[in-house]
Protein backbone atom coordinates (compact mmCIF):
# COMPACT_ATOMS: atom_id res chain seq x y z
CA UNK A 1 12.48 13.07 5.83
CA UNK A 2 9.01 12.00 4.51
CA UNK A 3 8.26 7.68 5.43
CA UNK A 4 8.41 5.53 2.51
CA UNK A 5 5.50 4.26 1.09
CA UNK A 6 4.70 1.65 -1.04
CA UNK A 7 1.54 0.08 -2.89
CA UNK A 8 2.03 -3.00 -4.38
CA UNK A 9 -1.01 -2.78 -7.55
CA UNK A 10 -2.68 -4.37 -10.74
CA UNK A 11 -4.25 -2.65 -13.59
CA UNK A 12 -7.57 -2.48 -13.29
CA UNK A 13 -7.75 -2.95 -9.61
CA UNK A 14 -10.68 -0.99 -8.13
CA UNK A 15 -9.40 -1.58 -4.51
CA UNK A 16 -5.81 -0.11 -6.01
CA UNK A 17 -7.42 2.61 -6.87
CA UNK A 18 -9.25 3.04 -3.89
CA UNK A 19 -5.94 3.22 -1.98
CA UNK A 20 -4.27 5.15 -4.08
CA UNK A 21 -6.74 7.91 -3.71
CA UNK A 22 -7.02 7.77 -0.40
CA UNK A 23 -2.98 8.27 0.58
CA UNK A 24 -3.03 11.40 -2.33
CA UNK A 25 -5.80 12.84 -0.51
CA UNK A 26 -3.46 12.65 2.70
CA UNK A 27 -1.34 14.43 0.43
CA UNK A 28 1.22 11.77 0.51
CA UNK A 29 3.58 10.33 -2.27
CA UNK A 30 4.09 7.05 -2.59
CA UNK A 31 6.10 4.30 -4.87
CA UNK A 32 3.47 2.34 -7.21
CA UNK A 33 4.90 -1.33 -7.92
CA UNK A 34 2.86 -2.92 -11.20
CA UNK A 35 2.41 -6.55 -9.89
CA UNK A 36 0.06 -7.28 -13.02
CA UNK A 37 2.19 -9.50 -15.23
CA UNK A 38 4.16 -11.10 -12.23
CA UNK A 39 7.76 -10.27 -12.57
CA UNK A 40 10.40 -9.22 -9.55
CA UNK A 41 8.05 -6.45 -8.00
CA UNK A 42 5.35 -9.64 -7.77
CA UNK A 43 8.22 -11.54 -6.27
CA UNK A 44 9.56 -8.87 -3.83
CA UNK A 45 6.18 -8.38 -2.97
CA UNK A 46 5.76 -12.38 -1.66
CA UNK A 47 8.84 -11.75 0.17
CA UNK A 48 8.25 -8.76 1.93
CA UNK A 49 4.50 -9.69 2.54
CA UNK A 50 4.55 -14.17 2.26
CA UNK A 51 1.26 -15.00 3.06
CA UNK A 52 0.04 -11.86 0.22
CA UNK A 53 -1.91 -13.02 -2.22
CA UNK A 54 -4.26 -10.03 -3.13
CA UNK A 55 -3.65 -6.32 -4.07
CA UNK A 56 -3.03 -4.05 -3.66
CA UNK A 57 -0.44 -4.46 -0.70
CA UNK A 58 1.08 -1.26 1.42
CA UNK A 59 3.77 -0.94 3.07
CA UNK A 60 4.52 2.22 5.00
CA UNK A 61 8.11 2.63 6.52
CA UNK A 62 8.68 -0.94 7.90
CA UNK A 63 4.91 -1.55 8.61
CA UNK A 64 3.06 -3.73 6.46
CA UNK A 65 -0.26 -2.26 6.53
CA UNK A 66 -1.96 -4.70 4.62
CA UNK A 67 -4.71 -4.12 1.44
CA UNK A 68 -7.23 -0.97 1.13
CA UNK A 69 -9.47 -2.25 3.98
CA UNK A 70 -6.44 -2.57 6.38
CA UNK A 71 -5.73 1.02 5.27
CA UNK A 72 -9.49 2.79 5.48
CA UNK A 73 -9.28 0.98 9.24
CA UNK A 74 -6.30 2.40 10.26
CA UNK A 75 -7.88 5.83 8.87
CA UNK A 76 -11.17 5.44 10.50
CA UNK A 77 -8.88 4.55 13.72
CA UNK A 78 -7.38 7.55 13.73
CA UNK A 79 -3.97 6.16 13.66
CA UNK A 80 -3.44 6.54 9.90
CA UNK A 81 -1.96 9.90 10.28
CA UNK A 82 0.63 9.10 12.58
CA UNK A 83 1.74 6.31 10.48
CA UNK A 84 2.14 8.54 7.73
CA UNK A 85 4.21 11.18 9.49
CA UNK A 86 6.70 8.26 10.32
């Protein structure tokens, strides 16, 4: 069974966007959460992540991975991958 993924984003978010197209090139799907207005994603988001206060924010299986440069450093690592396959 494929890991869960999630990216906490905002409209008009070029690091969003960033990250977005770098977990479909990995071929990847992934749950988008719209944190623009605010609202209960925004607030899930605080709670799973407290001391969040940028997007986007990802979350792969239990592992907060962080925002797009947390994600492009786990990928230049070499460990992004693994994370992926669960």
């Amino acid at each position: 069974m494929p890991v869960q993924i999630d990216v906490y984003s905002k409209g008009y978010c070029p690091f969003c966007t960033r990250a977005k197209a770098l977990l479909k090139s990995k071929g990847v799907e992934f749950n988008e959460m719209d944190v623009t207005l605010g609202g209960p994603k925004k607030k899930e988001m605080m709670e799973r992540a407290p001391m969040a206060r940028t997007v986007p924010q990802i979350f792969i299986g239990d592992v907060h991975v962080g925002g797009y440069d947390d994600l492009t450093r786990l990928d230049s690592a070499g460990k992004l991958d693994a994370l992926l396959a669960g």
